[in-house]
C-alpha atoms as a PDB file:
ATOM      1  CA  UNK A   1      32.380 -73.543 -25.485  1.00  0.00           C
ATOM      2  CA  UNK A   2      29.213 -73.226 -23.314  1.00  0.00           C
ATOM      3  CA  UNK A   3      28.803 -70.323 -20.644  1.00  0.00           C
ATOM      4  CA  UNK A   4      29.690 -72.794 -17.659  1.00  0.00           C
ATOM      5  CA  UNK A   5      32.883 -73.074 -19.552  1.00  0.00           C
ATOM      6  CA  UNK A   6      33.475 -69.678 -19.935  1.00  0.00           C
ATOM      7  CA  UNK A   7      32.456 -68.597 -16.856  1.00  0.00           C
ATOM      8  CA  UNK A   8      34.908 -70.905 -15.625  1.00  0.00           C
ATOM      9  CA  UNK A   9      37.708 -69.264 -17.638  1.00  0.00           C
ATOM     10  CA  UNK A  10      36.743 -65.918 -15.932  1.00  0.00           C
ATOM     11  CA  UNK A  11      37.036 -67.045 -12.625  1.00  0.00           C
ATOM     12  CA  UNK A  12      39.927 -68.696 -13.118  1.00  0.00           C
ATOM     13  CA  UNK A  13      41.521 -65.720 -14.750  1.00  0.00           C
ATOM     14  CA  UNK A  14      40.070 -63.167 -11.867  1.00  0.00           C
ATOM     15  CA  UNK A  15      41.791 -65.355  -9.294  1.00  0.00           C
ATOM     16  CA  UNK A  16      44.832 -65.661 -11.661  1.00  0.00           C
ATOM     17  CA  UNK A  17      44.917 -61.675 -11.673  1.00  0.00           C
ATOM     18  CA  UNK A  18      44.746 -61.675  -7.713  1.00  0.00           C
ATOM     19  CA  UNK A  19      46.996 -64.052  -7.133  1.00  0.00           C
ATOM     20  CA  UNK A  20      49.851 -62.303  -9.356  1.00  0.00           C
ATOM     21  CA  UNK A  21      48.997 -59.117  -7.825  1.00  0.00           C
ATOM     22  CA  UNK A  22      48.539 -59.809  -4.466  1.00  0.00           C
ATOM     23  CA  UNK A  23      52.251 -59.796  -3.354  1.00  0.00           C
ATOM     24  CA  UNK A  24      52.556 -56.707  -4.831  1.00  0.00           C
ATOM     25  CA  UNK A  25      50.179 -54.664  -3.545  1.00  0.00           C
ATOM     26  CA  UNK A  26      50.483 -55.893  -0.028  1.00  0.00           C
ATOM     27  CA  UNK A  27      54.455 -55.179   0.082  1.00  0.00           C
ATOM     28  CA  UNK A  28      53.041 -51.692  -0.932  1.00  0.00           C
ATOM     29  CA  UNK A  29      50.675 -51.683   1.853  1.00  0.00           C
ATOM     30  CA  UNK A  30      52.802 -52.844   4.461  1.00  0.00           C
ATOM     31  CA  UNK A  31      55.910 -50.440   3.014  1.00  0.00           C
ATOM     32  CA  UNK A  32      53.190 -46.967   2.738  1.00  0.00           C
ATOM     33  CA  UNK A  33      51.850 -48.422   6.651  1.00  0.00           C
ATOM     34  CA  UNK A  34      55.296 -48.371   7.719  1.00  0.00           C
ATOM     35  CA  UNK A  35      56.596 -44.849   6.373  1.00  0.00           C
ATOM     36  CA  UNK A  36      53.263 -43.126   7.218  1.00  0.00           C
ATOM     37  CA  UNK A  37      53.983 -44.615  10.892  1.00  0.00           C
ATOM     38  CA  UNK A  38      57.199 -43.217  11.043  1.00  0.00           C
ATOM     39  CA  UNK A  39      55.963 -39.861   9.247  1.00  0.00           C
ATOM     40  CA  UNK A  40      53.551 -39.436  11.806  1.00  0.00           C
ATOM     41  CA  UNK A  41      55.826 -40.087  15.071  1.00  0.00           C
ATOM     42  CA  UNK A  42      58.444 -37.925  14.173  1.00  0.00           C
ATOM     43  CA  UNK A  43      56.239 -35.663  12.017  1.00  0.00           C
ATOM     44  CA  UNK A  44      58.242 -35.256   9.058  1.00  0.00           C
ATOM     45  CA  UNK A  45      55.550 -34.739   6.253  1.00  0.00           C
ATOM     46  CA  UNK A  46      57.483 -34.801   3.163  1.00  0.00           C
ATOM     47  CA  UNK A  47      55.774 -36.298  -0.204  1.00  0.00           C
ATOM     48  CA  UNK A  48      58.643 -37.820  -1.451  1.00  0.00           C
ATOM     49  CA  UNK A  49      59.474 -40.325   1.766  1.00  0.00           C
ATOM     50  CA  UNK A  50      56.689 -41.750   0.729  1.00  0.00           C
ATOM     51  CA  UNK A  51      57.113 -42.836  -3.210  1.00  0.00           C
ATOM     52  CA  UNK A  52      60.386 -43.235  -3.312  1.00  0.00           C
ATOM     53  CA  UNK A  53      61.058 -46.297  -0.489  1.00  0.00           C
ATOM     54  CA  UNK A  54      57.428 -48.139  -1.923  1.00  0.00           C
ATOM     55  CA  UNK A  55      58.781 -47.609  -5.668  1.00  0.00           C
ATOM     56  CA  UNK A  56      62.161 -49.465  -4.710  1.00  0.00           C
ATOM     57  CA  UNK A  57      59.663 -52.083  -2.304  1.00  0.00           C
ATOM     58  CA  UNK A  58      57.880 -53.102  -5.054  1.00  0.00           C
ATOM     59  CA  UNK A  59      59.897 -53.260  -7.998  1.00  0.00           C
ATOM     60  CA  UNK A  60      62.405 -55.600  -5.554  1.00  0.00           C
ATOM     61  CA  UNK A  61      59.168 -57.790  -5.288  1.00  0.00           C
ATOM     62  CA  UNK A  62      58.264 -58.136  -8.599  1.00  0.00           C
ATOM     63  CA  UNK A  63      61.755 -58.571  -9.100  1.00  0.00           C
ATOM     64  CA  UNK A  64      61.926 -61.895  -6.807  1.00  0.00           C
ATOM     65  CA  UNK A  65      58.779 -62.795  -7.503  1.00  0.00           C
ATOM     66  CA  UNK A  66      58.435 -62.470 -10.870  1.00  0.00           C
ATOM     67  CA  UNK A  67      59.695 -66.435 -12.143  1.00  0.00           C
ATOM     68  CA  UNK A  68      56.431 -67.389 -10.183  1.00  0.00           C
ATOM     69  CA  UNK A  69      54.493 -64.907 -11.897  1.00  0.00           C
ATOM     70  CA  UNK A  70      55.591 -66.367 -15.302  1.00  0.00           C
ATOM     71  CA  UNK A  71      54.907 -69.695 -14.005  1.00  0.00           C
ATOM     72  CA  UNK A  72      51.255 -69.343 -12.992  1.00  0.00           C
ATOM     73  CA  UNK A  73      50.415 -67.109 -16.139  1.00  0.00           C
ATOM     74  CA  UNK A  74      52.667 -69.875 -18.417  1.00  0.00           C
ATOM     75  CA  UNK A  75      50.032 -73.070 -17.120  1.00  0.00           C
ATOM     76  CA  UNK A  76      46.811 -70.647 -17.303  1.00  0.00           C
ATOM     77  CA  UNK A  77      47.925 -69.692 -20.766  1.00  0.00           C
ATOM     78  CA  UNK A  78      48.615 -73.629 -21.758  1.00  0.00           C
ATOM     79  CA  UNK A  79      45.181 -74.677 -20.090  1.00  0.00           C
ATOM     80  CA  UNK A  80      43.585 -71.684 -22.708  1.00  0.00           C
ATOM     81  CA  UNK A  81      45.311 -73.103 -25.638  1.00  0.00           C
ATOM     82  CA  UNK A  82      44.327 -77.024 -24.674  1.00  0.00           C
ATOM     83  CA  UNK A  83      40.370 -75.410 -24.114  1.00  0.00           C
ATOM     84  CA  UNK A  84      41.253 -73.615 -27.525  1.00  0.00           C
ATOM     85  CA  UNK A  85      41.859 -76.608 -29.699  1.00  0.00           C
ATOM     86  CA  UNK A  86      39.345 -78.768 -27.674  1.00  0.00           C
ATOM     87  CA  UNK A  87      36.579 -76.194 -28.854  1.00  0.00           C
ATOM     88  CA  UNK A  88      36.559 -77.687 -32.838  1.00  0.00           C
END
């Protein structure tokens, strides 16, 4: 394996890692915008309206999206092992 292979396999991992966690983290963003919106116009300031509605927001997203998770990481994970035995 030369380095413009394996700088190939990092970038193709990074994006891998961004694409998994991207719906995750922006149903947490949108969910924490949201609450912090509503905290602020009707001023309740209590710590736990926050964690408890974006635990629930994103555990129901990795819940439904989870099949595609295993599907992207199942095809990176065969294209390693095809580079793997492709190395000898």
């Amino acid at each position: 394996m030369n380095e413009t292979e394996l700088i190939e396999t990092v970038r193709e991992a990074i994006l891998i890692s961004i694409q998994i966690g991207a719906p995750v983290m922006l149903i947490g963003l949108v969910v924490g915008v949201v609450i912090a919106l509503f905290q602020a116009l009707t001023q309740i300031q209590e710590i736990t309206l926050v964690f408890v509605p974006k635990i629930l927001a994103i555990l129901l997203c990795i819940f439904a999206f989870f099949p595609g998770m295993v599907a992207i990481l199942t095809a990176f994970m065969q294209t390693l092992a095809d580079r793997m035995i492709g190395i000898n």
